[in-house]
N, C-alpha and C. Protein backbone atom coordinates (compact mmCIF):
# COMPACT_ATOMS: atom_id res chain seq x y z
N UNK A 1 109.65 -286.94 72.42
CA UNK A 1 110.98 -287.09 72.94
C UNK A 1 111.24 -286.01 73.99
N UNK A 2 111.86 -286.70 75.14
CA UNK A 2 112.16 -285.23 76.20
C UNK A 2 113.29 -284.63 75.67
N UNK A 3 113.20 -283.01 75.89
CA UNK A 3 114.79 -282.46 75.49
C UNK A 3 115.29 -281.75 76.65
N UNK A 4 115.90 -281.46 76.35
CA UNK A 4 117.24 -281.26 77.82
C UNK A 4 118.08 -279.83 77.17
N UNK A 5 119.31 -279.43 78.23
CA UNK A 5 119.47 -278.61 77.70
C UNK A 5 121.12 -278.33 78.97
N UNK A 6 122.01 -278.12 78.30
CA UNK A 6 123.06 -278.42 80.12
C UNK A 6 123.59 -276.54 79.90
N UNK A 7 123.94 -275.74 81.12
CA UNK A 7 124.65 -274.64 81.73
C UNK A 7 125.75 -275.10 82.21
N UNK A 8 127.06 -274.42 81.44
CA UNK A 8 128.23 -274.65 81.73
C UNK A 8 129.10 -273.81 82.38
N UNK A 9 129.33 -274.04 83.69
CA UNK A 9 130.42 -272.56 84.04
C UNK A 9 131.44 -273.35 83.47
N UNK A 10 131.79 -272.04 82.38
CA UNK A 10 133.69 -272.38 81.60
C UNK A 10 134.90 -271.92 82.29
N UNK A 11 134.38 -270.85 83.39
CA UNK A 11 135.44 -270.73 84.28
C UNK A 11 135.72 -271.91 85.28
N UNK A 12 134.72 -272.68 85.50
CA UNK A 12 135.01 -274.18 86.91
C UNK A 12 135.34 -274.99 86.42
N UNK A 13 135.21 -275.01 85.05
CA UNK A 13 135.63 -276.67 84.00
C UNK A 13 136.66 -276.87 83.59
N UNK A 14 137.14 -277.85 84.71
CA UNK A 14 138.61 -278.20 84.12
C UNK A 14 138.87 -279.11 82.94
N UNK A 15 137.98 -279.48 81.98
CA UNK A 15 138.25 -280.18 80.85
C UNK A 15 138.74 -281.80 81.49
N UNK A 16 137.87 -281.98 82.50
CA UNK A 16 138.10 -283.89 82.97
C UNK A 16 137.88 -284.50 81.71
N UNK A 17 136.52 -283.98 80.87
CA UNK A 17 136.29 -284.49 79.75
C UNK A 17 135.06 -285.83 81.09
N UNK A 18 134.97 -285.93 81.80
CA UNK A 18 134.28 -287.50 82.19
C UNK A 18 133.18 -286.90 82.22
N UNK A 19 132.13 -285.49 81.88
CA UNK A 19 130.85 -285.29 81.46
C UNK A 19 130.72 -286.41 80.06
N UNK A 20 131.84 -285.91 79.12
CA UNK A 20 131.44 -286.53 77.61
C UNK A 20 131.40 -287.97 77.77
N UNK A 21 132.04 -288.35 78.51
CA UNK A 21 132.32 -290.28 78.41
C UNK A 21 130.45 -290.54 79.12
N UNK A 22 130.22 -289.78 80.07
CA UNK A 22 128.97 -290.15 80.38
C UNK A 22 127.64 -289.73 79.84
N UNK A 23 127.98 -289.15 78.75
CA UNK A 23 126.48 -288.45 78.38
C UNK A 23 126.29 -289.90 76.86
N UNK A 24 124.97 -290.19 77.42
CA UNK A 24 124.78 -291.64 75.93
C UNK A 24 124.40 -290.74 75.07
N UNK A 25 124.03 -289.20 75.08
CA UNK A 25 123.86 -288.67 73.47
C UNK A 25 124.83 -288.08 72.63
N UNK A 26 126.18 -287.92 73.46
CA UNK A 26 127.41 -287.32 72.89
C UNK A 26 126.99 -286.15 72.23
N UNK A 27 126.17 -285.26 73.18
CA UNK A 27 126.40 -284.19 73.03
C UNK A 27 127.22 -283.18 73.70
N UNK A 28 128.29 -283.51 74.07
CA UNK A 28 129.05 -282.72 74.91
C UNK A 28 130.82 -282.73 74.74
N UNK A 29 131.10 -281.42 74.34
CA UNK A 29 132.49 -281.75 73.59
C UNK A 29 133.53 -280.83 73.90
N UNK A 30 134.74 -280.78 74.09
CA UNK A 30 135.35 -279.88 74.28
C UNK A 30 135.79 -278.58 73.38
N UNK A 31 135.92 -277.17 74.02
CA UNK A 31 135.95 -276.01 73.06
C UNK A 31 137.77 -276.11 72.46
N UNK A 32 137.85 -275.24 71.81
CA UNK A 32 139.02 -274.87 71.24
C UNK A 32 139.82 -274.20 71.68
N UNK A 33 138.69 -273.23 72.75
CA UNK A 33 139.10 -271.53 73.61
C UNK A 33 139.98 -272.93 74.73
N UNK A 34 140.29 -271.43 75.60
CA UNK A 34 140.85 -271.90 77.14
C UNK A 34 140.17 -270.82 78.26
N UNK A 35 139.38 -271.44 78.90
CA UNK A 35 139.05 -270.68 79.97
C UNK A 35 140.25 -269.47 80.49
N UNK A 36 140.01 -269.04 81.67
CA UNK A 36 141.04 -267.75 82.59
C UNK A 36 141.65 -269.20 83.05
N UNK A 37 141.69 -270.46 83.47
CA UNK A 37 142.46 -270.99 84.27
C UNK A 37 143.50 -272.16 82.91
N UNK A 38 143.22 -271.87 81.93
CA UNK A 38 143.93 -272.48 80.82
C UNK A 38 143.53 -273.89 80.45
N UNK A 39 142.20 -274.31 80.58
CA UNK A 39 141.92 -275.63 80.51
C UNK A 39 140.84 -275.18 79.16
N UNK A 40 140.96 -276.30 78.46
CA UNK A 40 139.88 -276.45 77.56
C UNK A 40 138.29 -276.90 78.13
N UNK A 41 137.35 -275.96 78.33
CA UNK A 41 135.94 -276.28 78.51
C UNK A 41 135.40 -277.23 78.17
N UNK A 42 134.36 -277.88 78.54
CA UNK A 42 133.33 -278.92 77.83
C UNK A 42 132.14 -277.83 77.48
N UNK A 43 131.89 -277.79 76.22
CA UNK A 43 130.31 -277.10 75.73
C UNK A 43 129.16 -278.10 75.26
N UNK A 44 128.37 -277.80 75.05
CA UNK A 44 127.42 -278.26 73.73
C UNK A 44 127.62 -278.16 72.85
N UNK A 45 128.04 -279.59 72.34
CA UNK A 45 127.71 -279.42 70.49
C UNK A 45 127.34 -279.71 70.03
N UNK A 46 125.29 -280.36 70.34
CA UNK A 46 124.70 -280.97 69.43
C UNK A 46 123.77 -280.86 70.65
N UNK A 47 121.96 -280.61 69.81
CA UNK A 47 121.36 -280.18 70.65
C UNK A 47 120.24 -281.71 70.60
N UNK A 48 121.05 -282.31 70.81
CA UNK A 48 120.36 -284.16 71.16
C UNK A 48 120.44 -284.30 73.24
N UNK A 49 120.63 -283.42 73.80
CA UNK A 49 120.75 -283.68 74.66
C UNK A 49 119.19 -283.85 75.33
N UNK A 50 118.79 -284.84 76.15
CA UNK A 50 117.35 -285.29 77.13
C UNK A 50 117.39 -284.80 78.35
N UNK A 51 118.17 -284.46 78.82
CA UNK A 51 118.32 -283.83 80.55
C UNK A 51 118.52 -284.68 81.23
N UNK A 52 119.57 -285.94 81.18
CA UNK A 52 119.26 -287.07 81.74
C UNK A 52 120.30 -286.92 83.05
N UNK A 53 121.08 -285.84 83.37
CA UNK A 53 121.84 -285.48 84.05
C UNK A 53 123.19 -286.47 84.55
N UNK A 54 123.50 -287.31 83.45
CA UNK A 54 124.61 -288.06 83.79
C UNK A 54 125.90 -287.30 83.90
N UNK A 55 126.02 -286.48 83.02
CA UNK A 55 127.06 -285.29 82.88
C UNK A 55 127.23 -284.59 84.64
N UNK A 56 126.06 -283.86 84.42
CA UNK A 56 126.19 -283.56 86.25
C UNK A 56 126.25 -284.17 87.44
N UNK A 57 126.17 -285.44 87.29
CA UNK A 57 126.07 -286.12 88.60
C UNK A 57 128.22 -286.59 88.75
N UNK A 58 128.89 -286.93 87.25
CA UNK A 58 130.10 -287.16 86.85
C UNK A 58 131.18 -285.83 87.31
N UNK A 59 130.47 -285.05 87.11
CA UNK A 59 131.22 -283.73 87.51
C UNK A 59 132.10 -283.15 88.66
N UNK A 60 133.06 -283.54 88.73
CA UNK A 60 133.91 -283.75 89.92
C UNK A 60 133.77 -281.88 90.56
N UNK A 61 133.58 -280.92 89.79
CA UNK A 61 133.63 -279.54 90.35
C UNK A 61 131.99 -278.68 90.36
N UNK A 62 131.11 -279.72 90.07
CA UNK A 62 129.98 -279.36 89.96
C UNK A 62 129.82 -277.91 89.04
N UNK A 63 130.04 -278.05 87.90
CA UNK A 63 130.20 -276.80 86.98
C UNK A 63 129.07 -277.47 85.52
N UNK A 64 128.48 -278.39 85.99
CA UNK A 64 126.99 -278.26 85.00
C UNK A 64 125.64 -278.57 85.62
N UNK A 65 125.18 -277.22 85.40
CA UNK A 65 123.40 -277.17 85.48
C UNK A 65 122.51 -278.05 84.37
N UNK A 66 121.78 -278.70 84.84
CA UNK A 66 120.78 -279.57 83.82
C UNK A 66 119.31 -278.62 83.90
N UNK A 67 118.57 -278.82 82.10
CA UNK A 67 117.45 -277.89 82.45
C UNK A 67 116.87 -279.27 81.82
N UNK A 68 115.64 -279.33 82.00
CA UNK A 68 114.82 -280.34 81.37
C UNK A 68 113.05 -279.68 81.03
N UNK A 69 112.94 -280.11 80.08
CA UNK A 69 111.54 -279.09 79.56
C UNK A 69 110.35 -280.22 80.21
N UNK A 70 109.81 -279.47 80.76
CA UNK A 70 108.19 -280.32 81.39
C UNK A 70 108.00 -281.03 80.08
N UNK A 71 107.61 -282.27 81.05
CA UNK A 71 106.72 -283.31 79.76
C UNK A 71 105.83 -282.48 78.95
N UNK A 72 105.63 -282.81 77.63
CA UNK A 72 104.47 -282.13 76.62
C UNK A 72 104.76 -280.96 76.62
N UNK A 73 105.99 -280.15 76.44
CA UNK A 73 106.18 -278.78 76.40
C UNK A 73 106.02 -278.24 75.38
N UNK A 74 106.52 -279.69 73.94
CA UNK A 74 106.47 -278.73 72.87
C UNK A 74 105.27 -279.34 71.90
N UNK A 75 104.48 -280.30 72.58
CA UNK A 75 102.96 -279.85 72.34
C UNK A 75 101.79 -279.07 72.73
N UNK A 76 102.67 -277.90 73.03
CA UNK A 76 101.17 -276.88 73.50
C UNK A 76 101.67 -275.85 73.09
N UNK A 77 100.81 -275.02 72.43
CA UNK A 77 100.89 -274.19 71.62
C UNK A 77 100.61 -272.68 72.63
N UNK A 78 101.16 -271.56 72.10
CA UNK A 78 100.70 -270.46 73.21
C UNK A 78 99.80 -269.41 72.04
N UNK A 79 98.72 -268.85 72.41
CA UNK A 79 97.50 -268.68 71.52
C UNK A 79 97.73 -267.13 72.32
N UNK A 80 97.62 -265.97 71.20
CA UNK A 80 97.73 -264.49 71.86
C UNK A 80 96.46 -263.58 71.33
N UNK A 81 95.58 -263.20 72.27
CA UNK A 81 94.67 -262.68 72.19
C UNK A 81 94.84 -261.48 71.19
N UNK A 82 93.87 -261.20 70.40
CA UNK A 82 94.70 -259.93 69.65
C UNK A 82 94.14 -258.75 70.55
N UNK A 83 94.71 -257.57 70.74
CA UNK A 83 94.40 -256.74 71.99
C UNK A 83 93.09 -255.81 71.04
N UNK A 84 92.50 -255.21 72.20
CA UNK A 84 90.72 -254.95 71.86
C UNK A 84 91.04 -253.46 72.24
């Protein structure tokens, strides 16, 4: 399964809320806090997200970064020499 992963500036997010209507994994939800400009944020709240960047492309203030993990990331293992 690909996983994903979204960066939120909470200061640019005006709480449109139209990231959450577009993300099909509903991982994306509004906080409780209020930013400096008094709007409720959109965060992560469930780490089902794929990187499919529907959230960011919806984003009327461009205030989410999408990360997406290279294919096969979390089948390869990292192997540490023991030092000599």
């Amino acid at each position: 399964m690909i996983r994903g992963t979204v960066l939120i500036a909470q200061e640019v997010c005006k709480g449109c809320e139209l990231c959450i209507a577009a993300c099909p994994q509903e991982c994306l939800g509004l906080s409780e806090q209020l930013n400096i400009k008094g709007y409720r944020y959109v965060r992560l709240i469930r780490e089902t997200c794929t990187g499919c960047i529907n959230c960011a492309l919806v984003c009327p203030d461009a205030a989410i970064t999408v990360f997406r993990e290279p294919k096969g990331a979390a089948k390869k293992t990292l192997v540490v020499q023991p030092a000599t």
